[in-house]
C-alpha atoms as a PDB file:
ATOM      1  CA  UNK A   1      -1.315   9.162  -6.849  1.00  0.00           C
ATOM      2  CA  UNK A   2      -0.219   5.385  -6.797  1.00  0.00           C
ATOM      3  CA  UNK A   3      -2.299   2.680  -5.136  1.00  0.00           C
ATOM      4  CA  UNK A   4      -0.483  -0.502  -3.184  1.00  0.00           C
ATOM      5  CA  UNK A   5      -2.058  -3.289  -1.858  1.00  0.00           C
ATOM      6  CA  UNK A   6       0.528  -5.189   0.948  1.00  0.00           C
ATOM      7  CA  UNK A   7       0.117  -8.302   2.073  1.00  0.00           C
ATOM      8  CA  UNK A   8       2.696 -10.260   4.468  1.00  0.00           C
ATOM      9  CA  UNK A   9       6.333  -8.757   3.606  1.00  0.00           C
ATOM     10  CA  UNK A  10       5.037  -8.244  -0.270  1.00  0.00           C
ATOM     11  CA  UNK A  11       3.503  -5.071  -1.570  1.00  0.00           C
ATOM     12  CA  UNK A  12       1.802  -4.989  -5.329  1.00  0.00           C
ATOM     13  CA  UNK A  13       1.758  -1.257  -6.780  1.00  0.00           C
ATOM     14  CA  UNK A  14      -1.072  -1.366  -9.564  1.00  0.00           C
ATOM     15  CA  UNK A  15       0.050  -0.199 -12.939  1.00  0.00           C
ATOM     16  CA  UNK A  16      -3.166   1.394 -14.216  1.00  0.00           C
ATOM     17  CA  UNK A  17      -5.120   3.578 -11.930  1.00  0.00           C
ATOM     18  CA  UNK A  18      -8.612   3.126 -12.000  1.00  0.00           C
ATOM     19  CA  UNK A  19     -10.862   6.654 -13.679  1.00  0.00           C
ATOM     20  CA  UNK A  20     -12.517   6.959 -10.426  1.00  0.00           C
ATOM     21  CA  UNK A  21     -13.702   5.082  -7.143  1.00  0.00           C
ATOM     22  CA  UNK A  22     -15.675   5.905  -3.657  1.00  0.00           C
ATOM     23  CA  UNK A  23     -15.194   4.516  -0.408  1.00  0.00           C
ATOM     24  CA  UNK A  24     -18.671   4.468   1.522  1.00  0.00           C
ATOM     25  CA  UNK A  25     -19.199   3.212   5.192  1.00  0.00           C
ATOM     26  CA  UNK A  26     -22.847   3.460   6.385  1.00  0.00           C
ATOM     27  CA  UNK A  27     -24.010   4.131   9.945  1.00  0.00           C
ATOM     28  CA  UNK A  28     -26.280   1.246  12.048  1.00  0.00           C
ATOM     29  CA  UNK A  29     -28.995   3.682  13.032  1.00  0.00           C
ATOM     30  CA  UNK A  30     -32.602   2.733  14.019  1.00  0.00           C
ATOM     31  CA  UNK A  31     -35.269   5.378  14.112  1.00  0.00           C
ATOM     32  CA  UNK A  32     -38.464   4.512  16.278  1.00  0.00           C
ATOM     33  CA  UNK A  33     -42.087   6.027  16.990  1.00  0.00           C
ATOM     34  CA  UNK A  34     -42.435   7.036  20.418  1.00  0.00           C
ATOM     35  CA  UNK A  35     -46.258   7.404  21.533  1.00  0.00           C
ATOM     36  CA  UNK A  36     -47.310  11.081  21.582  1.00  0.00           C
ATOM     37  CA  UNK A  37     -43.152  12.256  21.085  1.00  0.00           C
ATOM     38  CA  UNK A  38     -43.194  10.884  17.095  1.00  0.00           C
ATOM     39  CA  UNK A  39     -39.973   9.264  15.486  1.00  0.00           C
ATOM     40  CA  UNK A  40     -36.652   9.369  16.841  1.00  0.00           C
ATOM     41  CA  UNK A  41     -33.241   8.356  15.562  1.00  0.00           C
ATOM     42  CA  UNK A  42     -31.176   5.572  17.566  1.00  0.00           C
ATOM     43  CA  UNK A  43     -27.711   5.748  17.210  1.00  0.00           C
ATOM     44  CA  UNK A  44     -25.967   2.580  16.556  1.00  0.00           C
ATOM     45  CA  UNK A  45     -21.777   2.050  15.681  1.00  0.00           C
ATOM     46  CA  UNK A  46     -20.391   3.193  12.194  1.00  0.00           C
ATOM     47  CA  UNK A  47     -20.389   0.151   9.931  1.00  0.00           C
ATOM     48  CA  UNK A  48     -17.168  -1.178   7.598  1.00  0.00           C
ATOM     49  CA  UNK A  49     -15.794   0.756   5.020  1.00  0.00           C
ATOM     50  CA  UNK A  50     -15.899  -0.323   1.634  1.00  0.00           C
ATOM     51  CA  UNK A  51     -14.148   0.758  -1.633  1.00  0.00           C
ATOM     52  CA  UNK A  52     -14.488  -0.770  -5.506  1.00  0.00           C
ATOM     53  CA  UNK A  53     -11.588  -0.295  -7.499  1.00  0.00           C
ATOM     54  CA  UNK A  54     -12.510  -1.284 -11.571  1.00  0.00           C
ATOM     55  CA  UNK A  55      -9.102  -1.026 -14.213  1.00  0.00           C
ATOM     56  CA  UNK A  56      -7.100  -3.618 -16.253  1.00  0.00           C
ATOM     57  CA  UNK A  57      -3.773  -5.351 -16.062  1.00  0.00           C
ATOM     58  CA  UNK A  58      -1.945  -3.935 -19.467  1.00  0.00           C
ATOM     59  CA  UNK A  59      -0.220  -6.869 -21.393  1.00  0.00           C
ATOM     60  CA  UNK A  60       2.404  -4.140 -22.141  1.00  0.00           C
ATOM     61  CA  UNK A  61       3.680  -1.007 -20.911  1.00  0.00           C
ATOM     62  CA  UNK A  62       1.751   2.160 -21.797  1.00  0.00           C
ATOM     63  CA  UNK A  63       2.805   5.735 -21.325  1.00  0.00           C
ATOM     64  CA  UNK A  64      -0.057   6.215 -18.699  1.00  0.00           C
ATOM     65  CA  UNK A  65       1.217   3.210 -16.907  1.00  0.00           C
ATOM     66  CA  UNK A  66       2.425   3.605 -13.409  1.00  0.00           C
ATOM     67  CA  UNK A  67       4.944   1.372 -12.691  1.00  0.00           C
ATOM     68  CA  UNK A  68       6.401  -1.327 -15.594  1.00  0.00           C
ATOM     69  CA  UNK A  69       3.793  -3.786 -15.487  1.00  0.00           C
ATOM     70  CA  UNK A  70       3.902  -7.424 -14.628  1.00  0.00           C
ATOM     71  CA  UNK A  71       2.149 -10.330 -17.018  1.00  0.00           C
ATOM     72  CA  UNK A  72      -1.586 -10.058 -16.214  1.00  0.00           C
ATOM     73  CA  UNK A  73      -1.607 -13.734 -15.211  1.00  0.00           C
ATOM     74  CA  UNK A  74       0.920 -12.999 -12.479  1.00  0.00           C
ATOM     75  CA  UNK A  75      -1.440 -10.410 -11.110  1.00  0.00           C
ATOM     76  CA  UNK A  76      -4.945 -12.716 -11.087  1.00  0.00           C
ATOM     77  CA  UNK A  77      -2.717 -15.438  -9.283  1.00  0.00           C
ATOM     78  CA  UNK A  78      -2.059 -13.252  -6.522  1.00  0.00           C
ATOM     79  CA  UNK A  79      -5.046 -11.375  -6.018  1.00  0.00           C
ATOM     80  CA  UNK A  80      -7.281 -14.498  -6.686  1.00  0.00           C
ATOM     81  CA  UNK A  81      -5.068 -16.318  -3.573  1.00  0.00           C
ATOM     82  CA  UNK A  82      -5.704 -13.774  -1.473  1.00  0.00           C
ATOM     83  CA  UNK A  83      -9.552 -13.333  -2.049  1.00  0.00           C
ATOM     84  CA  UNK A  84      -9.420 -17.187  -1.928  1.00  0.00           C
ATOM     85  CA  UNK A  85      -7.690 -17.140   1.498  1.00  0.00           C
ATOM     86  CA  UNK A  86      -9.586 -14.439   2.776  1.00  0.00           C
ATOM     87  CA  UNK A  87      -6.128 -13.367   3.603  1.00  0.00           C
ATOM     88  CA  UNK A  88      -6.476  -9.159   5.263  1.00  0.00           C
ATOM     89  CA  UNK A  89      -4.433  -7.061   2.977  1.00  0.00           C
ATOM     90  CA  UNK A  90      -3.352  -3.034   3.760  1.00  0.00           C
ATOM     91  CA  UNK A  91      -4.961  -0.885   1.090  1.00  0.00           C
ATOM     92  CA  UNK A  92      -3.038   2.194   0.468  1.00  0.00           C
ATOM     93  CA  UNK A  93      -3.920   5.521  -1.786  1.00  0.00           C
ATOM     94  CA  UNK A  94      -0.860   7.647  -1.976  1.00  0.00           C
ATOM     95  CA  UNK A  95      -1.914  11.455  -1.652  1.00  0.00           C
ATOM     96  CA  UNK A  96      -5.430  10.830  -0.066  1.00  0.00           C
ATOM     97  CA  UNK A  97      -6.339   9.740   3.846  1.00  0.00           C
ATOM     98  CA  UNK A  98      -6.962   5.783   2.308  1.00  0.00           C
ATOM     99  CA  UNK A  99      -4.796   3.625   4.497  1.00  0.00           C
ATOM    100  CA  UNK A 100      -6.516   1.006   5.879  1.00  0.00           C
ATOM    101  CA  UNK A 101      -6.463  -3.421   6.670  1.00  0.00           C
ATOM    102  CA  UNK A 102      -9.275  -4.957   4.926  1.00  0.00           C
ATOM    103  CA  UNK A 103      -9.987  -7.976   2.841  1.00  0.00           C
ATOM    104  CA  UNK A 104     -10.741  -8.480  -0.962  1.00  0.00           C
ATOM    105  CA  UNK A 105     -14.309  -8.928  -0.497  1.00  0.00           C
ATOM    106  CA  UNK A 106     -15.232  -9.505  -4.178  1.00  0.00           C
ATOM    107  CA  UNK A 107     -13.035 -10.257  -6.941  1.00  0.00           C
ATOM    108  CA  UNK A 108     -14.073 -10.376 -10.979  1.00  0.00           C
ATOM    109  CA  UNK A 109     -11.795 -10.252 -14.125  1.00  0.00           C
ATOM    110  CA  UNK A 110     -12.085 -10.862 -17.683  1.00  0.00           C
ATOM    111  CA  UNK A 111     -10.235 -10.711 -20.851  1.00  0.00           C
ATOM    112  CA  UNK A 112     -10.117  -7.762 -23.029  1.00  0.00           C
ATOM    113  CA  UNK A 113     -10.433  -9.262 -26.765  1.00  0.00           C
ATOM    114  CA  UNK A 114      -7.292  -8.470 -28.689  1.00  0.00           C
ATOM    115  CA  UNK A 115      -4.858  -6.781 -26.373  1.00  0.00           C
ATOM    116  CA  UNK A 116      -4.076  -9.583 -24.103  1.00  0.00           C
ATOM    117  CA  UNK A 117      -5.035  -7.165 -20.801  1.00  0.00           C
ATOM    118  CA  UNK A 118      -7.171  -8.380 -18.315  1.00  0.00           C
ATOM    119  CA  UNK A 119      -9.927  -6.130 -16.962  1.00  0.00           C
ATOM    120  CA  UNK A 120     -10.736  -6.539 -13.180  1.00  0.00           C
ATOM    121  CA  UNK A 121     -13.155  -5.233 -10.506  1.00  0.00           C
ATOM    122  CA  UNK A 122     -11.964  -5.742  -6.973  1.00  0.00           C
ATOM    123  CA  UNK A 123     -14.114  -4.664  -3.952  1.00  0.00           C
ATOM    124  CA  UNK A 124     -12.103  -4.299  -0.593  1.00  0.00           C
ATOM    125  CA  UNK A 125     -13.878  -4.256   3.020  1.00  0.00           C
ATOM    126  CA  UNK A 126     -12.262  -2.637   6.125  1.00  0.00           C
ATOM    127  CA  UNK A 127     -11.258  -5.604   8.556  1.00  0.00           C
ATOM    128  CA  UNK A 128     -11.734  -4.437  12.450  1.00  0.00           C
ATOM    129  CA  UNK A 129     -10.448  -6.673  14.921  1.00  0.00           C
ATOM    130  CA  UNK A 130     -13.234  -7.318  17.751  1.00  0.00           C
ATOM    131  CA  UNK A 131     -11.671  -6.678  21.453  1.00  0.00           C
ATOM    132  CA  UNK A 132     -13.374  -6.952  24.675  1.00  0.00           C
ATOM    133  CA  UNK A 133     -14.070  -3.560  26.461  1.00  0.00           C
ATOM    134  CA  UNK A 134     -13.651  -4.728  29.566  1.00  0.00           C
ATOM    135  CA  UNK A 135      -9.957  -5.316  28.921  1.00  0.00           C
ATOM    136  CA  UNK A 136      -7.135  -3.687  27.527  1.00  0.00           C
ATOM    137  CA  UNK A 137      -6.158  -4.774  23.959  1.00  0.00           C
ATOM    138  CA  UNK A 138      -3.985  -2.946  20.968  1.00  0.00           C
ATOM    139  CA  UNK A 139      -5.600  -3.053  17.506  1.00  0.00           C
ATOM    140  CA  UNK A 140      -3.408  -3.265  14.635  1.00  0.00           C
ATOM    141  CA  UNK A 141      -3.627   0.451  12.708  1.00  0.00           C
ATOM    142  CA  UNK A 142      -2.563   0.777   9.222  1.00  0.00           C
ATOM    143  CA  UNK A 143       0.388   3.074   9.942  1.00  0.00           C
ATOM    144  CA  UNK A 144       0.005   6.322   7.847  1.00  0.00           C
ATOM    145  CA  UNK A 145       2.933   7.609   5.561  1.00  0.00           C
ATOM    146  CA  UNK A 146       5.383   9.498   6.898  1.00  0.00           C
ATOM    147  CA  UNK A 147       5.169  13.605   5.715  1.00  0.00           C
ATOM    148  CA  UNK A 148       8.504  15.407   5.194  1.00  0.00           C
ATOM    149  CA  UNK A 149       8.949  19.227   4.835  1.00  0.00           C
ATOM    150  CA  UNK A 150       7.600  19.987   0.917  1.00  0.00           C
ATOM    151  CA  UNK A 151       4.305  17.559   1.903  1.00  0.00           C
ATOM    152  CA  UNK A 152       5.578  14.481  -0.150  1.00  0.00           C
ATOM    153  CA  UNK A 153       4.419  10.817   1.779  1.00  0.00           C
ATOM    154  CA  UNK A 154       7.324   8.655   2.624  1.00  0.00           C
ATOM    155  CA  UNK A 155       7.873   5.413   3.958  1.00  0.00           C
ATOM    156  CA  UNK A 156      10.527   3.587   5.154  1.00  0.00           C
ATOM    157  CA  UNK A 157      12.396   0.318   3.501  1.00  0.00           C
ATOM    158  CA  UNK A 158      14.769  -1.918   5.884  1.00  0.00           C
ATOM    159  CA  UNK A 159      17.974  -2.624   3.729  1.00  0.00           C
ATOM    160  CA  UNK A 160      18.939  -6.237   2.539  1.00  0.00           C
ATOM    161  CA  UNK A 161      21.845  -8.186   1.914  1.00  0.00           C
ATOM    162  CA  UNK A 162      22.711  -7.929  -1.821  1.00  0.00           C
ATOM    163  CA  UNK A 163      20.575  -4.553  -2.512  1.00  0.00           C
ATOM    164  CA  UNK A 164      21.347  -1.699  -4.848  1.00  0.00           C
ATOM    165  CA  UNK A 165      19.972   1.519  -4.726  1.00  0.00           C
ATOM    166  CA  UNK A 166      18.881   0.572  -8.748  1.00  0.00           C
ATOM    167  CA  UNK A 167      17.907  -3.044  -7.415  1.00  0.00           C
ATOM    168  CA  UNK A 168      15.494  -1.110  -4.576  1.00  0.00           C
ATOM    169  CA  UNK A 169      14.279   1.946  -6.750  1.00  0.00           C
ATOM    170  CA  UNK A 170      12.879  -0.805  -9.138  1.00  0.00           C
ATOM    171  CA  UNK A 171      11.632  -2.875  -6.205  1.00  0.00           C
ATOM    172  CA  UNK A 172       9.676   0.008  -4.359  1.00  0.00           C
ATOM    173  CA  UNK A 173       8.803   2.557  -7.198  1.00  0.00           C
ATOM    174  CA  UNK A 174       9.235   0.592 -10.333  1.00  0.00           C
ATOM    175  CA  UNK A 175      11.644   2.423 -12.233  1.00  0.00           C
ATOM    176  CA  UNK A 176      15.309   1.567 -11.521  1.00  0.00           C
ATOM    177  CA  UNK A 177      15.826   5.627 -12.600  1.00  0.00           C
ATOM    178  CA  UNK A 178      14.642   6.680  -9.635  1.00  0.00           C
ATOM    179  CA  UNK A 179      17.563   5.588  -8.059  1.00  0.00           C
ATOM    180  CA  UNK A 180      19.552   9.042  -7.640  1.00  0.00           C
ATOM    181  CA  UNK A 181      16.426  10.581  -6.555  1.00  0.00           C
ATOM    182  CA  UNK A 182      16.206   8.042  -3.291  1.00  0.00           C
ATOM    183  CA  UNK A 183      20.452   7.982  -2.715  1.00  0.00           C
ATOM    184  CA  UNK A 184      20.014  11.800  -2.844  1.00  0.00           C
ATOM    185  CA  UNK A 185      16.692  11.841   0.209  1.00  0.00           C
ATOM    186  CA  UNK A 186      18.609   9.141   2.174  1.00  0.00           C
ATOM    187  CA  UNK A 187      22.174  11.262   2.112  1.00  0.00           C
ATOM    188  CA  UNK A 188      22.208  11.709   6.159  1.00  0.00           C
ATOM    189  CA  UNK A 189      21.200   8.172   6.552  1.00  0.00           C
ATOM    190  CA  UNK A 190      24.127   6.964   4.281  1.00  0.00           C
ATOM    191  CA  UNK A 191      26.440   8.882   5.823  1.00  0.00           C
ATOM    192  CA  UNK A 192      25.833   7.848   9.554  1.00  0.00           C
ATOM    193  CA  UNK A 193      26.056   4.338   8.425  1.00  0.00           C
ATOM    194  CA  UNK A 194      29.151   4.489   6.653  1.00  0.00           C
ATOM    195  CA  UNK A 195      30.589   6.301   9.664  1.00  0.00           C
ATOM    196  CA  UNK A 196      29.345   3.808  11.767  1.00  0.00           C
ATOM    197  CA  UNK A 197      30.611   0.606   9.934  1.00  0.00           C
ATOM    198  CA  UNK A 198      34.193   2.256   9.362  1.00  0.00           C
ATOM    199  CA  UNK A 199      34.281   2.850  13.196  1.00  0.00           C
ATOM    200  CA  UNK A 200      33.101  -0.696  13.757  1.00  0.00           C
ATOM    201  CA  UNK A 201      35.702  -2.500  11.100  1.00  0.00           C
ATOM    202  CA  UNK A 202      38.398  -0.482  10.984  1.00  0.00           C
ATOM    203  CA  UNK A 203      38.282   0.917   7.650  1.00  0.00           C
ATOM    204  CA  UNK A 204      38.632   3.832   5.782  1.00  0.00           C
ATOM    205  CA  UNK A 205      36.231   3.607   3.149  1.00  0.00           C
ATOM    206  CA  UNK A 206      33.013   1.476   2.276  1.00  0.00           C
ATOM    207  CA  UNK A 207      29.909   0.651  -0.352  1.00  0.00           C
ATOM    208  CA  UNK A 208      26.621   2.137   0.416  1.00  0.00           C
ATOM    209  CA  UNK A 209      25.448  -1.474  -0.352  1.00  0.00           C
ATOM    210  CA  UNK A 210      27.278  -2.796   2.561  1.00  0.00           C
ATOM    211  CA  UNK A 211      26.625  -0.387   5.254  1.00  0.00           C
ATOM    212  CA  UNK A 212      23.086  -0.027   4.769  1.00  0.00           C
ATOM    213  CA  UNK A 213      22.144  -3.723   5.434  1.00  0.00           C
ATOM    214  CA  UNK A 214      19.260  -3.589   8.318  1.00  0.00           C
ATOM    215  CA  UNK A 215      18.790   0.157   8.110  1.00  0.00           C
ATOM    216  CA  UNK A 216      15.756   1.698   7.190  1.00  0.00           C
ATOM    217  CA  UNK A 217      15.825   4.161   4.302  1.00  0.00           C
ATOM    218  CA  UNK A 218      13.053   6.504   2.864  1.00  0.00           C
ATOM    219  CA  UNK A 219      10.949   5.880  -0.095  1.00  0.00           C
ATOM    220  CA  UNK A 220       8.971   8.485  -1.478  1.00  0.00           C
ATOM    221  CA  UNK A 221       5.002   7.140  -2.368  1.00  0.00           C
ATOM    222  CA  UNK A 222       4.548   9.837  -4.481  1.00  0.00           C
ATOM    223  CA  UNK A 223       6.934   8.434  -7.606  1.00  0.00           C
END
């Protein structure tokens, strides 16, 4: 399980799960007495979902940790702009149905005497965009993973100028190992774009780092 909050282009993968957490939406029902029927239950709209997520920013990399870590302070900067902004964010729990836009409703950290890592509590609330029924309107959906045969959740990464599959590994999954792994998913997508930028330039053989720029490749959640 890994656990990304996205925001604009940028995505932040937190490096130390939290032991547990609960999302909890509540729904707006009234109940009423009714002379000589007795109480009955009025049903109203679901409310906003909510989840609290409690862990620490590590001053260091631990074996447990998920990703290698950035410097705590780096981490409060961000989140404390965004909960500052109000800015809507894209929670997303690899391996559970938690995939949803919402905002950083309440943010708290402290310092943890001695080790340098920073504690924090962060409480995210679904964000719903209000449309008028009597038109037709899209809503912006949190677009769920993509599932490939085997169950794993993938999603997909648009190539830049000046990437590396080592560059992106550490980018996306935070170990620059995982490289091979994500060459060795993407091998019909490499392919067709080599093919396609020989055909196009006239040449016989080319870099993977060339002919993938503005393709989308797979990423595997899961690592």
């Amino acid at each position: 399980m890994n656990i990304y909050i996205k925001y604009d282009k940028e995505k932040v993968r937190l490096p130390v799960l939290p032991s547990e957490f609960e999302m909890s939406a509540t729904q707006g029902n009234t109940t009423v007495v009714i002379h000589d029927f007795g109480e009955i239950n009025l049903k109203g709209d679901r409310g906003l979902y909510s989840i609290s997520l409690s862990s620490f920013f590590p001053s260091e990399y631990y074996c447990f940790c998920k990703c290698e870590p950035k410097a705590p302070s780096k981490y409060i900067k961000i989140f404390k702009e965004l909960f500052e902004k109000n800015e809507t964010v894209q929670l997303i729990i690899t391996t559970t149905p938690i995939n949803f836009f919402c905002t950083i409703s309440d943010f708290a950290y402290s310092k943890n005497d001695g080790t340098g890592d920073i504690n924090f509590t962060m409480k995210f609330t679904e964000y719903r965009e209000c449309k008028n029924k009597t038109t037709k309107s899209k809503t912006t959906k949190a677009r769920p993973a993509k599932k490939k045969k085997g169950g794993r959740a993938k999603y997909t990464y648009t190539w830049k100028k000046g990437d590396t599959w080592a560059k992106v590994a550490k980018k996306e999954t935070g170990f620059s190992t995982n490289a091979a792994y994500l060459k060795k998913i993407n091998k019909k997508y490499i392919q067709a774009a080599k093919k396609k930028y020989c055909k196009k330039h006239n040449v016989k053989t080319v870099k993977d780092s060339r002919a993938l720029v503005g393709y989308n490749i797979l990423i595997d959640a899961e690592l």
